[in-house]
N, C-alpha and C. Protein backbone atom coordinates (compact mmCIF):
# COMPACT_ATOMS: atom_id res chain seq x y z
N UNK A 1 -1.63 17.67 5.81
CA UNK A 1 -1.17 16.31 6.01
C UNK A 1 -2.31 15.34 5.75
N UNK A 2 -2.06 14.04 4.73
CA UNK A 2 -2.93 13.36 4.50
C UNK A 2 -3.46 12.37 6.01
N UNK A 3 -4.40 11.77 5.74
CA UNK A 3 -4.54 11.03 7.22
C UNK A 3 -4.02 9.60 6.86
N UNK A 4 -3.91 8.70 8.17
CA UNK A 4 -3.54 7.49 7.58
C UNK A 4 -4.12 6.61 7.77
N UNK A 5 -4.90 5.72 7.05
CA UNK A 5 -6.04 4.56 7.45
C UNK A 5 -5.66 3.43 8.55
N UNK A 6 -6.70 3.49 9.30
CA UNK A 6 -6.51 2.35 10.43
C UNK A 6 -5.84 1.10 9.54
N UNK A 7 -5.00 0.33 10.62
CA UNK A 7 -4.64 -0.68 10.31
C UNK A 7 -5.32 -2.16 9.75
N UNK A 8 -6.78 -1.84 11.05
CA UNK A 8 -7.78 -2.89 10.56
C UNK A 8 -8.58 -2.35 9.10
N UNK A 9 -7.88 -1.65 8.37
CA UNK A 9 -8.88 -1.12 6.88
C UNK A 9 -7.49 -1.43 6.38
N UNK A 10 -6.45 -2.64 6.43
CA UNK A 10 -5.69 -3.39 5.47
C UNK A 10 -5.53 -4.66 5.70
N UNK A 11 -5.86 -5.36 4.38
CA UNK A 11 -5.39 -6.44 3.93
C UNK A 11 -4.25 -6.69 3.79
N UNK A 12 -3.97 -8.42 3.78
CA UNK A 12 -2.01 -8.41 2.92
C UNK A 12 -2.30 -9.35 1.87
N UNK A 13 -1.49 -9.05 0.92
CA UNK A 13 -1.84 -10.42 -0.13
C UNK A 13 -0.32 -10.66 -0.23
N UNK A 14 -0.28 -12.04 -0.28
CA UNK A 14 0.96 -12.71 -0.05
C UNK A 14 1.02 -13.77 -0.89
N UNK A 15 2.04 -14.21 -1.57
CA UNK A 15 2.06 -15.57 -1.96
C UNK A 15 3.88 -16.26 -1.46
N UNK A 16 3.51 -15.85 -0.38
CA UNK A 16 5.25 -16.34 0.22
C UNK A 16 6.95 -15.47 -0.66
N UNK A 17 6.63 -15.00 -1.60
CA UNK A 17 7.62 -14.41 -1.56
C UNK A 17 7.84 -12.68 -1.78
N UNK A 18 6.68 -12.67 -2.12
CA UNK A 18 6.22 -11.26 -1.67
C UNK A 18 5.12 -10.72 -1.09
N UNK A 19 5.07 -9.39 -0.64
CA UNK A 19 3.82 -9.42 0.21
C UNK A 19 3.42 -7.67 -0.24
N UNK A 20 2.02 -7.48 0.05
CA UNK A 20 1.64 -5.90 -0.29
C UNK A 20 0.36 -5.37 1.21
N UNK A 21 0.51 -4.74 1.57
CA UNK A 21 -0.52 -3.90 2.08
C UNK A 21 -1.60 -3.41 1.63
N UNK A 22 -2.88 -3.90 1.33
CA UNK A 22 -3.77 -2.80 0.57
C UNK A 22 -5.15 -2.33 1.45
N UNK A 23 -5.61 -1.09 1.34
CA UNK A 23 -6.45 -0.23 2.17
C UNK A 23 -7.59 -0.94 1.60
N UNK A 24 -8.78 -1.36 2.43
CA UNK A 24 -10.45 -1.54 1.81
C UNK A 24 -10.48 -0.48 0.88
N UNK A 25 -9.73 0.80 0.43
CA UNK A 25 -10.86 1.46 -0.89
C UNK A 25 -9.41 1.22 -2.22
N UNK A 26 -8.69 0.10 -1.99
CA UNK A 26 -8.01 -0.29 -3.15
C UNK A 26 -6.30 0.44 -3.22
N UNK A 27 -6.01 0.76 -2.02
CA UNK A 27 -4.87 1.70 -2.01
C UNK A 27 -3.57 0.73 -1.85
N UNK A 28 -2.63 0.50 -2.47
CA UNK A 28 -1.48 -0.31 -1.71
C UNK A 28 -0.36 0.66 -1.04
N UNK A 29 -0.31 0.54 0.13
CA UNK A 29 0.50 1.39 1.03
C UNK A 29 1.95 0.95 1.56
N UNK A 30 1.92 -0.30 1.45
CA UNK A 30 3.51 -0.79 1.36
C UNK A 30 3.32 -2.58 0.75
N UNK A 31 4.74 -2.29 -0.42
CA UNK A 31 4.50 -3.38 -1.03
C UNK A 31 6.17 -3.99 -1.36
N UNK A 32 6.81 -4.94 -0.58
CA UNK A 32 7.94 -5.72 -0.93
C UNK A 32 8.34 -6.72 -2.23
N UNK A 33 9.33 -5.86 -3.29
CA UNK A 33 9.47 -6.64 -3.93
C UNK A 33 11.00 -7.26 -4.28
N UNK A 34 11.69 -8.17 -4.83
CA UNK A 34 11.21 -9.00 -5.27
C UNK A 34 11.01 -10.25 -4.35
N UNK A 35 11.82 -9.94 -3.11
CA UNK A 35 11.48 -10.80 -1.75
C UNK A 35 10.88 -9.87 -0.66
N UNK A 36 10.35 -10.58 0.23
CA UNK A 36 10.18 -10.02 1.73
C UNK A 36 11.64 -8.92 2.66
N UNK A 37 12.35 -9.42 2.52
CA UNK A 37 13.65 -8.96 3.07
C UNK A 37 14.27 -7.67 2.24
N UNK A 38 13.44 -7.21 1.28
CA UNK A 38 14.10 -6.71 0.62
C UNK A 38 13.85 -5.03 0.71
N UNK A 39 14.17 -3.63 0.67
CA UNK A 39 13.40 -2.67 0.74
C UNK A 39 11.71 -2.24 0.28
N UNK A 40 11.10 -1.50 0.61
CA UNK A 40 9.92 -1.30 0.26
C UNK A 40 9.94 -0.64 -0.96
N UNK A 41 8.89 -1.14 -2.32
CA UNK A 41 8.61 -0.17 -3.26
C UNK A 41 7.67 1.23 -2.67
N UNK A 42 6.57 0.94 -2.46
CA UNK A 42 5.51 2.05 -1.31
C UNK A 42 5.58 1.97 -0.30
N UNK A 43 5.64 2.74 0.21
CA UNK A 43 6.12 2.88 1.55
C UNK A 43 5.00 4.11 2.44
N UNK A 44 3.69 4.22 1.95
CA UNK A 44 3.06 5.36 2.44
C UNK A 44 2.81 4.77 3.85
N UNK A 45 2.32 3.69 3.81
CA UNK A 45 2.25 3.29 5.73
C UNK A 45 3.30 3.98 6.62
N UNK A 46 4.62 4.18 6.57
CA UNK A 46 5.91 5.17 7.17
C UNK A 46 5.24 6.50 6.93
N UNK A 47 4.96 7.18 5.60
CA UNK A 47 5.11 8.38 5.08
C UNK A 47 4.01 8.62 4.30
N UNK A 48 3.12 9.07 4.72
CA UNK A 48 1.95 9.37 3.43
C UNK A 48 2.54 10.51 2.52
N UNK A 49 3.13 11.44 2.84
CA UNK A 49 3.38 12.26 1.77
C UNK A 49 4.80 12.01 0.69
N UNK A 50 5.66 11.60 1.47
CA UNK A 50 6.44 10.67 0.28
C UNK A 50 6.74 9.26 0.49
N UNK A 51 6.59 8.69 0.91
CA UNK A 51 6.33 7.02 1.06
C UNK A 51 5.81 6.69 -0.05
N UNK A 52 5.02 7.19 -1.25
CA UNK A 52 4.53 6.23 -2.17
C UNK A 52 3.22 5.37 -2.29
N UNK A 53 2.55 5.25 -2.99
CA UNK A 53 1.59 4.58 -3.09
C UNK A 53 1.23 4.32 -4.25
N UNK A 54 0.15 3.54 -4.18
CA UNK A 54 -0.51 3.11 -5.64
C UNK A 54 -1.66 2.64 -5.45
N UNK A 55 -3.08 3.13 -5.97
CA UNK A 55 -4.15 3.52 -6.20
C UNK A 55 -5.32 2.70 -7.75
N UNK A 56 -5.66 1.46 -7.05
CA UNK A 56 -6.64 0.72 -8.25
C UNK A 56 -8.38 1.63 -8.23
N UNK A 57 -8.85 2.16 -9.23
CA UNK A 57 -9.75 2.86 -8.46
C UNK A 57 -10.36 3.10 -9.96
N UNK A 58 -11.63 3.23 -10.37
CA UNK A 58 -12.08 3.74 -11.27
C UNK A 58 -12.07 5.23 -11.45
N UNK A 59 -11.89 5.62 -12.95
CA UNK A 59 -11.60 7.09 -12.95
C UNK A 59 -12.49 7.79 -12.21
N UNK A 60 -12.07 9.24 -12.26
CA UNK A 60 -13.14 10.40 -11.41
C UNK A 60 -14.51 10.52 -12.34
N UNK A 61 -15.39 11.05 -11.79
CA UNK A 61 -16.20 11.47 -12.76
C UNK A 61 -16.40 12.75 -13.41
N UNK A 62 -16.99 12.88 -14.19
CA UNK A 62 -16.78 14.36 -14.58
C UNK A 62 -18.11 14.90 -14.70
């Protein structure tokens, strides 16, 4: 089971009609689109293993 990042290690970015969750290392963990009211696209904050996410991050190294 993955772990799930404290709450205080997320941001929200909002511009009033939608809103996203994102972790300090670039993770978005729940993100409403095309309104607020509307279901979640990611949803890993509920569910880390299928809830969804999405990950800004420079590649691995090799």
């Amino acid at each position: 089971m993955y772990a799930y990042p404290l709450i205080a290690d997320h941001g929200l970015i909002c511009d009033l009609q939608t809103a996203a969750l994102v972790t300090t290392d670039g993770e978005i963990d729940r993100f409403c689109t095309p309104r607020l009211d509307t279901p979640s696209v990611f949803a890993s904050l509920l569910d880390r293993e299928q809830g969804g996410r999405f990950r800004i991050a420079p590649p691995p190294r090799r």
